[in-house]
N, C-alpha and C. Protein backbone atom coordinates (compact mmCIF):
# COMPACT_ATOMS: atom_id res chain seq x y z
N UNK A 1 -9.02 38.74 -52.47
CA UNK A 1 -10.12 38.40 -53.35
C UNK A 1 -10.44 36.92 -53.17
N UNK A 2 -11.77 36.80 -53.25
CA UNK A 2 -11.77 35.00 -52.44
C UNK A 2 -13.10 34.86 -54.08
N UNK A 3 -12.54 33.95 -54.51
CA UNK A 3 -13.32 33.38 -55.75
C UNK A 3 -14.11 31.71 -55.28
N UNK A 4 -15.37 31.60 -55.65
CA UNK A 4 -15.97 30.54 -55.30
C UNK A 4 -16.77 29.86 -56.40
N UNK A 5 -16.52 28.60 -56.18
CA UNK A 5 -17.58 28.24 -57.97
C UNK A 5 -17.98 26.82 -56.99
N UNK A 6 -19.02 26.42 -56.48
CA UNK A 6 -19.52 25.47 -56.02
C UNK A 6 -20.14 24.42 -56.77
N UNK A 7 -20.81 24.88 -58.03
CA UNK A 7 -21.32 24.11 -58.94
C UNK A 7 -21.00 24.95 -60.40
N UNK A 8 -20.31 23.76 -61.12
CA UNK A 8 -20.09 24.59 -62.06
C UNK A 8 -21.57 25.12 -63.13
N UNK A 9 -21.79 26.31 -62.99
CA UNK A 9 -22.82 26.59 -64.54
C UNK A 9 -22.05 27.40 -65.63
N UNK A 10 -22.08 26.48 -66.48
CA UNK A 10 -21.48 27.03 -67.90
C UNK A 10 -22.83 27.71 -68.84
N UNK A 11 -21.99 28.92 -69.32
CA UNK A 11 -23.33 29.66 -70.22
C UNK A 11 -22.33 29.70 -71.54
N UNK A 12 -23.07 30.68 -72.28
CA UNK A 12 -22.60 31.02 -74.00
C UNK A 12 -22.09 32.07 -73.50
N UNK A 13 -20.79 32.43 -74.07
CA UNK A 13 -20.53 33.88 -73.87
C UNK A 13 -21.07 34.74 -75.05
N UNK A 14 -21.18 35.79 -75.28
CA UNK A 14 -21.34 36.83 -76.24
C UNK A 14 -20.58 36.08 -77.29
N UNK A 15 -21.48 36.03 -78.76
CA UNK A 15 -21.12 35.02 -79.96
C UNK A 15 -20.87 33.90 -80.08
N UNK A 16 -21.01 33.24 -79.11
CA UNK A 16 -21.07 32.31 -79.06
C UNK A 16 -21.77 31.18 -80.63
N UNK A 17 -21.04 30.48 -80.79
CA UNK A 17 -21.08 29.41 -82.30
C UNK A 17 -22.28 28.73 -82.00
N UNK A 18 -23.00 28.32 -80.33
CA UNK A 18 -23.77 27.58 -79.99
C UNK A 18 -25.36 28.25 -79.29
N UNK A 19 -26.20 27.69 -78.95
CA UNK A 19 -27.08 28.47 -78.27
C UNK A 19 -26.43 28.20 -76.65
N UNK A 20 -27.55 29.43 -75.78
CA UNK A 20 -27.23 29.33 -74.43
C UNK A 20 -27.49 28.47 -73.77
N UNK A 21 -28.87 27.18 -74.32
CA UNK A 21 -29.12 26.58 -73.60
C UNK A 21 -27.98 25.16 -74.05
N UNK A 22 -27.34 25.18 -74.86
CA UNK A 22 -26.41 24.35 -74.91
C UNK A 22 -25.21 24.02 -74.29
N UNK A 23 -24.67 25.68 -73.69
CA UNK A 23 -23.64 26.00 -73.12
C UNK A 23 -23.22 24.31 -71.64
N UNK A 24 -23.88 24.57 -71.21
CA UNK A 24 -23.72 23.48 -70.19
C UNK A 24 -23.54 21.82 -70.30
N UNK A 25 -24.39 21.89 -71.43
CA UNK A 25 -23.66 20.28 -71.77
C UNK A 25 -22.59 20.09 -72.66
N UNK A 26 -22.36 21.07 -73.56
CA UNK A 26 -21.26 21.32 -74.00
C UNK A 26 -19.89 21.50 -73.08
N UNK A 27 -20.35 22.38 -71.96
CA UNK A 27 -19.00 22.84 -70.84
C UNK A 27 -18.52 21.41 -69.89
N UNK A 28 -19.58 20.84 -70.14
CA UNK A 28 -19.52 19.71 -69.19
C UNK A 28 -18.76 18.12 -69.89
N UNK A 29 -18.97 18.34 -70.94
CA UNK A 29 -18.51 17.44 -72.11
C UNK A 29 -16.95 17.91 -72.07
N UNK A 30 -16.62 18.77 -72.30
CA UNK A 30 -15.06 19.91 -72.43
C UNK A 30 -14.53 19.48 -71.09
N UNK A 31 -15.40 19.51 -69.85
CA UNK A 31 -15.15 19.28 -68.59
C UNK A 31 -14.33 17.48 -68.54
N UNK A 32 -14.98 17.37 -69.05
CA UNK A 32 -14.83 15.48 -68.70
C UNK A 32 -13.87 15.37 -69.53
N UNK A 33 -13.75 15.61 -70.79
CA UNK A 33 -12.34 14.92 -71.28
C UNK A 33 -10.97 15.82 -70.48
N UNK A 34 -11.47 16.87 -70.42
CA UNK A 34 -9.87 17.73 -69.67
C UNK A 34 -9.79 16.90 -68.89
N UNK A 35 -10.39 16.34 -67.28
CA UNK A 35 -10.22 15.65 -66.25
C UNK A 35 -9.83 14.28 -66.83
N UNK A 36 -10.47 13.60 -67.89
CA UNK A 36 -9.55 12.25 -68.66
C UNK A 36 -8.51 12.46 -69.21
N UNK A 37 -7.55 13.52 -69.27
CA UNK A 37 -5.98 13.94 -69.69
C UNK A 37 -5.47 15.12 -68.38
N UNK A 38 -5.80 14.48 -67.25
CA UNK A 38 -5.42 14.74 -66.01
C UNK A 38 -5.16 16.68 -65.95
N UNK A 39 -6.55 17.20 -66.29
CA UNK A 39 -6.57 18.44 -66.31
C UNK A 39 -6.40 19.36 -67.33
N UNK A 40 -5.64 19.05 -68.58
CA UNK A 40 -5.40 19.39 -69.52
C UNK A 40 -6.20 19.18 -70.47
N UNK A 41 -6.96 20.39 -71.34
CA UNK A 41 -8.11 20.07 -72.43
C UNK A 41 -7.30 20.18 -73.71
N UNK A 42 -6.58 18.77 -74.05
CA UNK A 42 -6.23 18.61 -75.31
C UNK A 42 -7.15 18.94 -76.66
N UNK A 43 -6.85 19.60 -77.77
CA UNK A 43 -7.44 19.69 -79.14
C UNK A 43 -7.79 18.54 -79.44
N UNK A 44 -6.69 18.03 -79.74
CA UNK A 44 -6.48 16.74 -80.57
C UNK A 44 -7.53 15.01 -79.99
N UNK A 45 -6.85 15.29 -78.81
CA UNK A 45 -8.51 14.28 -77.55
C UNK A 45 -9.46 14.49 -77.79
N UNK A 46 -10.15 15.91 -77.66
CA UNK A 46 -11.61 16.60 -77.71
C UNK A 46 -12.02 16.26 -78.95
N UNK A 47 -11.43 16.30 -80.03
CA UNK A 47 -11.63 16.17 -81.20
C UNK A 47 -12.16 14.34 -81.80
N UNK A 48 -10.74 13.53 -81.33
CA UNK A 48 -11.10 12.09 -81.23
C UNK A 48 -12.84 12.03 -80.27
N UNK A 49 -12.68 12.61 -79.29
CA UNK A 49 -13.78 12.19 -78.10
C UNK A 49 -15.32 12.67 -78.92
N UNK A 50 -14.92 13.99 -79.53
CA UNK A 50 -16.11 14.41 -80.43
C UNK A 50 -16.76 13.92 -81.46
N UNK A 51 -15.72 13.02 -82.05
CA UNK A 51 -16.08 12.61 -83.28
C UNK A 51 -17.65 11.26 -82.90
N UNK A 52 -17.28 10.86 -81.87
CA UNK A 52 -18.57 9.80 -80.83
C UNK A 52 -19.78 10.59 -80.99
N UNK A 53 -20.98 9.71 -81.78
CA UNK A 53 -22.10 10.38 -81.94
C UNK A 53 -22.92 10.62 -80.55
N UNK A 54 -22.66 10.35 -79.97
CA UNK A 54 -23.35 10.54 -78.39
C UNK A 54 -22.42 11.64 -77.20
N UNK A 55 -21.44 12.68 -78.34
CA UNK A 55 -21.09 13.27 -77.56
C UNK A 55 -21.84 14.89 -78.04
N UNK A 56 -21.83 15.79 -76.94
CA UNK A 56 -22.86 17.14 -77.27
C UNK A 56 -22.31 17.50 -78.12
N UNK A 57 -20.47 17.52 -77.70
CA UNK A 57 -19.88 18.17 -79.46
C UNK A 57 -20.16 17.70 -80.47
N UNK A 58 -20.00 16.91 -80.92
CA UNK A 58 -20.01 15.86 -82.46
C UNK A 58 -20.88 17.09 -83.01
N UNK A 59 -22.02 17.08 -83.01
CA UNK A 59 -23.47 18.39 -83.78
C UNK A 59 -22.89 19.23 -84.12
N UNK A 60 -21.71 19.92 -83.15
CA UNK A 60 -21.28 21.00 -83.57
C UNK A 60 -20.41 21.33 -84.58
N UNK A 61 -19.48 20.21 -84.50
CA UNK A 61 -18.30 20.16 -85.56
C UNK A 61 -19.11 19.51 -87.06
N UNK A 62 -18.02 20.18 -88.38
CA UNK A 62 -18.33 19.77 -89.43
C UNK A 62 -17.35 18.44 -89.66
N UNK A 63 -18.03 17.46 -89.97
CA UNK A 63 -17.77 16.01 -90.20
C UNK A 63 -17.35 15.75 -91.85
N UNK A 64 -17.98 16.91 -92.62
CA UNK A 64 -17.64 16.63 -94.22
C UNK A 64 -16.37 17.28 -94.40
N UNK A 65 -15.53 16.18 -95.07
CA UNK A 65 -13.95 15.98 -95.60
C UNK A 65 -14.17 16.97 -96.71
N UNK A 66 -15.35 16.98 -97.42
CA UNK A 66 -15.55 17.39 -98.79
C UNK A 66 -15.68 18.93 -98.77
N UNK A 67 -16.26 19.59 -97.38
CA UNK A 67 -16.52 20.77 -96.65
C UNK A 67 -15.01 21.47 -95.81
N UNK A 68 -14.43 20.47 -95.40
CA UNK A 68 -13.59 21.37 -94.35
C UNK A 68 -12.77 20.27 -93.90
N UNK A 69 -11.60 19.79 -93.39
CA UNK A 69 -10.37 19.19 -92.92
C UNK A 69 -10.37 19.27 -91.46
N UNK A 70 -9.73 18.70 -90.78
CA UNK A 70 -9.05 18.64 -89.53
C UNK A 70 -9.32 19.61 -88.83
N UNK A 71 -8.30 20.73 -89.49
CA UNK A 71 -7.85 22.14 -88.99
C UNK A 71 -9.22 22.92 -89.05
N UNK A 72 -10.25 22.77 -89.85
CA UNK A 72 -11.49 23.61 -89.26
C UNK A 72 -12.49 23.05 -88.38
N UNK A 73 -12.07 22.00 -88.07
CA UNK A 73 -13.05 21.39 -86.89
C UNK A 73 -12.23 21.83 -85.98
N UNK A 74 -10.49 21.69 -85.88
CA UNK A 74 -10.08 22.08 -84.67
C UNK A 74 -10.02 23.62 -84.21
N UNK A 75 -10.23 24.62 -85.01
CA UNK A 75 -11.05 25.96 -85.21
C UNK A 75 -12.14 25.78 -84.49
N UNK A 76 -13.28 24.99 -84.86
CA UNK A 76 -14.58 25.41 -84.40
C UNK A 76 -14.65 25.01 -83.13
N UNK A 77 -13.73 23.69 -82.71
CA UNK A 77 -13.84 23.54 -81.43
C UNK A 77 -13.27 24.36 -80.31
N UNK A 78 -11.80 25.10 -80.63
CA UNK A 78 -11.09 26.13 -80.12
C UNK A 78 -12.24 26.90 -79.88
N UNK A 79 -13.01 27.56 -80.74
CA UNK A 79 -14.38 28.55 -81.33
C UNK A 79 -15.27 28.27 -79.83
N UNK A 80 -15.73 27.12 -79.83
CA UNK A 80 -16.59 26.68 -78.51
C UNK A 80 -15.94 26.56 -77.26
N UNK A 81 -15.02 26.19 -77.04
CA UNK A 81 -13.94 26.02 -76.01
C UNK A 81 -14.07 27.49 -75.33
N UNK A 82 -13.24 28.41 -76.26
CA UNK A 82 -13.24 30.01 -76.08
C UNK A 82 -14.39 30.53 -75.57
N UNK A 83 -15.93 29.82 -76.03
CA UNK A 83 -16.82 31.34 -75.38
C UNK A 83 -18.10 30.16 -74.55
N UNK A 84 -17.03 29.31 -73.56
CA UNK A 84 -18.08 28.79 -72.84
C UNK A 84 -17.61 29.67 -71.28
N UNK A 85 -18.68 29.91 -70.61
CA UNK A 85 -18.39 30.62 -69.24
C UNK A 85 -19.50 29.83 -68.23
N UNK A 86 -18.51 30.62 -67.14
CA UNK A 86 -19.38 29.66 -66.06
C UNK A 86 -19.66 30.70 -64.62
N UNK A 87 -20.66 30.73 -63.82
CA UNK A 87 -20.93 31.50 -62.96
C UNK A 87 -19.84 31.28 -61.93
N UNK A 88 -19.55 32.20 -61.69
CA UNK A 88 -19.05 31.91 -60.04
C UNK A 88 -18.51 33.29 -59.37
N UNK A 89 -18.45 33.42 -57.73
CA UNK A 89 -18.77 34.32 -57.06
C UNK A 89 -17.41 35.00 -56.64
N UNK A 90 -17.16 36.01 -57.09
CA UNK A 90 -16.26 36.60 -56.61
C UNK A 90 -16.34 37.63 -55.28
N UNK A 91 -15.42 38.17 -54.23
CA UNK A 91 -15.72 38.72 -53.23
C UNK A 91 -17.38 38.86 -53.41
N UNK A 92 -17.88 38.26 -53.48
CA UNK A 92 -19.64 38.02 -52.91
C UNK A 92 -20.34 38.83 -53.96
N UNK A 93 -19.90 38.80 -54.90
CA UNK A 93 -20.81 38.86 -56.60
C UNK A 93 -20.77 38.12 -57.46
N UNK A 94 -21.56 37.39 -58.24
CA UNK A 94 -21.69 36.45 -59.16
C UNK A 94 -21.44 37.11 -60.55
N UNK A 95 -20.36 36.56 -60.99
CA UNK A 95 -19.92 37.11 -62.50
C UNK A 95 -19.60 35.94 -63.21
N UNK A 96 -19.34 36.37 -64.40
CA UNK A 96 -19.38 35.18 -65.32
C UNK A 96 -17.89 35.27 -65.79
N UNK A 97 -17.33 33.92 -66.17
CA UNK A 97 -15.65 34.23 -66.23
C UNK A 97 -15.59 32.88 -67.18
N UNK A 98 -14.60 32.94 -67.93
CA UNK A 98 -14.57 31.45 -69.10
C UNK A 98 -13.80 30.65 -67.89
N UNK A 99 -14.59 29.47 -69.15
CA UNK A 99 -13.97 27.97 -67.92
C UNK A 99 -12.79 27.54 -68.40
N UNK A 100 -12.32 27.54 -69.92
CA UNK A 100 -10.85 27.35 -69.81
C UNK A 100 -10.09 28.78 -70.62
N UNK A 101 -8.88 27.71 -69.86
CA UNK A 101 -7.85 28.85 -70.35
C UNK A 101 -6.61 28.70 -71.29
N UNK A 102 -6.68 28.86 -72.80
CA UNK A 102 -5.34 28.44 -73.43
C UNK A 102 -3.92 28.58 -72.84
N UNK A 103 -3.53 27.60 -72.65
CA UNK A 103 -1.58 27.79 -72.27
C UNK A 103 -0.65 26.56 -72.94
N UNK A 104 0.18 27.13 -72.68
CA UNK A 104 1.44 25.80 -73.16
C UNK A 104 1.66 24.88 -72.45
N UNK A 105 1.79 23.22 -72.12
CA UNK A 105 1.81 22.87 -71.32
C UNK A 105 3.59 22.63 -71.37
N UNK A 106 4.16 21.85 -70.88
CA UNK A 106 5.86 21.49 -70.56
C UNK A 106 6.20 20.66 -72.06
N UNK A 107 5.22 20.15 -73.03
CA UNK A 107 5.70 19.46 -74.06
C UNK A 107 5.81 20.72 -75.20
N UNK A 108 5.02 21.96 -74.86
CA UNK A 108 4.73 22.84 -76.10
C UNK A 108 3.70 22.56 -76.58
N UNK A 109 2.75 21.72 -76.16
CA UNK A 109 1.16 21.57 -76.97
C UNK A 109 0.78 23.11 -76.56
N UNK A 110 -0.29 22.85 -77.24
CA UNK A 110 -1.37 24.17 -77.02
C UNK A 110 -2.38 23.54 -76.48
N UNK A 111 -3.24 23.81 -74.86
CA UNK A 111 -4.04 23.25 -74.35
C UNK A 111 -4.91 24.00 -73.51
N UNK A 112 -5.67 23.61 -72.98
CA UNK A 112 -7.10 24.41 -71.94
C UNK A 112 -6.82 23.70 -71.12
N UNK A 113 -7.01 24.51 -69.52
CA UNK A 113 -7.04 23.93 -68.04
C UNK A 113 -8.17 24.79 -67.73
N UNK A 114 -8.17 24.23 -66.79
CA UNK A 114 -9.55 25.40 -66.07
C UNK A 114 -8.78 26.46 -65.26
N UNK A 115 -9.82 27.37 -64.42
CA UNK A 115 -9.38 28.70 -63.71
C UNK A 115 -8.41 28.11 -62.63
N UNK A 116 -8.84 26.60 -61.88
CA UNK A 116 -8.61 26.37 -60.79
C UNK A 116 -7.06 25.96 -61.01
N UNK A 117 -7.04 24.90 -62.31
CA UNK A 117 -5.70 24.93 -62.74
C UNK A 117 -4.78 26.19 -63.23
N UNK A 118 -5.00 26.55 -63.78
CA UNK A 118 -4.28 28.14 -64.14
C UNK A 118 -4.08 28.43 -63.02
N UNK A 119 -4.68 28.54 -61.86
CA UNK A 119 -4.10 29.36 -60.21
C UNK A 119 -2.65 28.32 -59.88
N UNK A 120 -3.47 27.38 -60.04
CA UNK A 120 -2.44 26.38 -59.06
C UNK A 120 -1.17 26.27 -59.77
N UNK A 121 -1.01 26.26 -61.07
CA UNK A 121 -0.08 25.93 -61.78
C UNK A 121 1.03 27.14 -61.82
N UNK A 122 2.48 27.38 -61.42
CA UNK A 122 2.58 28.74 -61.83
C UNK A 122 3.17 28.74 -63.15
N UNK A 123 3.26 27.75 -63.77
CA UNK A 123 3.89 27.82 -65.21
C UNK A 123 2.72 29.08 -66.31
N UNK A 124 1.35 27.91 -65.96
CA UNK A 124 0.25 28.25 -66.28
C UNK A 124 -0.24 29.85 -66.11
N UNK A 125 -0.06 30.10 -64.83
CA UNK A 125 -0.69 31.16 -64.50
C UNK A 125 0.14 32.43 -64.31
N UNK A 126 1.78 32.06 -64.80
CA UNK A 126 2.48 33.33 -65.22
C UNK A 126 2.36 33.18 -66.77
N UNK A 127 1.92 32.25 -67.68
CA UNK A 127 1.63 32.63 -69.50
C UNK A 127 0.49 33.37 -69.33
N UNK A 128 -0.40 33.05 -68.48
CA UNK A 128 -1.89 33.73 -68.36
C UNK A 128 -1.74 35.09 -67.98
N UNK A 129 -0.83 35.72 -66.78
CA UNK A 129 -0.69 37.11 -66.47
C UNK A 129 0.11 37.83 -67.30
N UNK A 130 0.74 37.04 -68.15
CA UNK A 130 1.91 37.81 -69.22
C UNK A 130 0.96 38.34 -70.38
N UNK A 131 0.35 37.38 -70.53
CA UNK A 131 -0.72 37.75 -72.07
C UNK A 131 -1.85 38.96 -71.22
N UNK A 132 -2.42 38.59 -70.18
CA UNK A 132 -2.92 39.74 -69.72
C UNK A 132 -2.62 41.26 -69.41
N UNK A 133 -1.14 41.17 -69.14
CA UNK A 133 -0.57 42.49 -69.31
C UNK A 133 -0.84 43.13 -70.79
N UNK A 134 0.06 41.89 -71.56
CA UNK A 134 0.07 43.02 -72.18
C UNK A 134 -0.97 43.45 -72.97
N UNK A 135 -2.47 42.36 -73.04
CA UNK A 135 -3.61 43.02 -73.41
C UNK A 135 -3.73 44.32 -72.84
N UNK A 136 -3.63 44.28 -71.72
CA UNK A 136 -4.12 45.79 -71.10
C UNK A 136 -2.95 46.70 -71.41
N UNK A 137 -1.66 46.19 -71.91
CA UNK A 137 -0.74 47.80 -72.28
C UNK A 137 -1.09 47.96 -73.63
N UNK A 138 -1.60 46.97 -74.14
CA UNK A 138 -1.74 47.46 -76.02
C UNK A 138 -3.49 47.92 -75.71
N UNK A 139 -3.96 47.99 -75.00
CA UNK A 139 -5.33 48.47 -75.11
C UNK A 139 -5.21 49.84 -74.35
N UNK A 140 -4.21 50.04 -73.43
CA UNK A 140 -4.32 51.87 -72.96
C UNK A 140 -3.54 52.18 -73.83
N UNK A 141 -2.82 51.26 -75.11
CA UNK A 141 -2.25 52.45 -76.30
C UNK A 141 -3.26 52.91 -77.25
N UNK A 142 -4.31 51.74 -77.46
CA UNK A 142 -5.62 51.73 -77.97
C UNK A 142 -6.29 53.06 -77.15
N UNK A 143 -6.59 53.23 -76.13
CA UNK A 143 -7.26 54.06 -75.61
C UNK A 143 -6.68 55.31 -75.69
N UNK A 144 -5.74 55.08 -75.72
CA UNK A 144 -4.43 56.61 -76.09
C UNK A 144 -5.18 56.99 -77.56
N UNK A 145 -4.92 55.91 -78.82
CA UNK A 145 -4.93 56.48 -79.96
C UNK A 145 -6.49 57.07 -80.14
N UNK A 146 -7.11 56.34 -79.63
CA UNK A 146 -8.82 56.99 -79.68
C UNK A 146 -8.83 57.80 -78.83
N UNK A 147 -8.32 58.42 -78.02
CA UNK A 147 -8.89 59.24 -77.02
C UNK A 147 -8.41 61.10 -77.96
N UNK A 148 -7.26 60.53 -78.81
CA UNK A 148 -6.72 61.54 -79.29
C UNK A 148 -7.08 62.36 -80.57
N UNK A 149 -8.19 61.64 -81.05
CA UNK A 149 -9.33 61.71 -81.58
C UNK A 149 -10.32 62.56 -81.44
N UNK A 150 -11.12 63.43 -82.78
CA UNK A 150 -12.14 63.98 -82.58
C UNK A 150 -13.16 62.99 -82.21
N UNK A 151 -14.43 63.46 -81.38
CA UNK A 151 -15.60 63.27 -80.95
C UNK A 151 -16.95 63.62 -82.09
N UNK A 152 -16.14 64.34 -83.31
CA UNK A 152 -17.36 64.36 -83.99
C UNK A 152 -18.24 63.34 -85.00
């Protein structure tokens, strides 16, 4: 399988918190601080970096203390993080695939790398195939329990 992303385009995924045409300066904003913490998309960074009125995030997050704390900005940003995607070509079809990926890094943070990191990394990219299993064994038990099911 040969995966290619030449330019990154970031879109909204399905529910996205933001519009579509935002997706890209948003992905690109997410982009730049991960690469300023040497690949790793810290919460806690994104969050400092967001709070800068000249960044695309800042709009998005709630700023009132009186409204919401820490922990729901770092929600909403997780929230945006989660359903930004980006084109790129797999064996010679263009599909859409998210640009980061939650994992643990070696301290125990909770953080986002991109696809390219998740490959390269194998720390990274055996938490990523572990959680993927077992999505797919608890979803053919899912498909078990509905399948066993009337149709009416």
């Amino acid at each position: 399988m040969v995966c290619i992303n030449l330019h990154k385009k970031y879109k909204a995924r399905v529910g996205a918190p933001f519009k579509q045409e935002e997706a890209q300066k948003l992905g690109e904003a997410l982009d730049t601080i991960k690469e300023k913490c040497n690949g790793e998309l810290k919460i806690d960074i994104a969050l400092k970096e967001a709070k800068k009125l000249s960044n695309p995030l800042h709009e998005h997050l709630e700023w009132n203390d009186a409204k919401c704390g820490n922990e729901y900005r770092t929600q909403q940003l997780r929230n945006i993080t989660n359903h930004i995607v980006e084109e790129i070509i797999v064996d010679g079809e263009t599909t859409e695939q998210r640009s980061f990926f939650s994992v643990t890094n070696a301290e125990g943070d909770m953080i986002y790398v991109s696809r390219e990191v998740a490959i390269e990394n194998i720390d990274y990219k055996k938490q990523l195939l572990d959680r993927m299993i077992s999505t797919l064994e608890n979803l053919t038990i899912t498909m078990k329990i509905f399948r066993e099911h009337d149709y009416k």
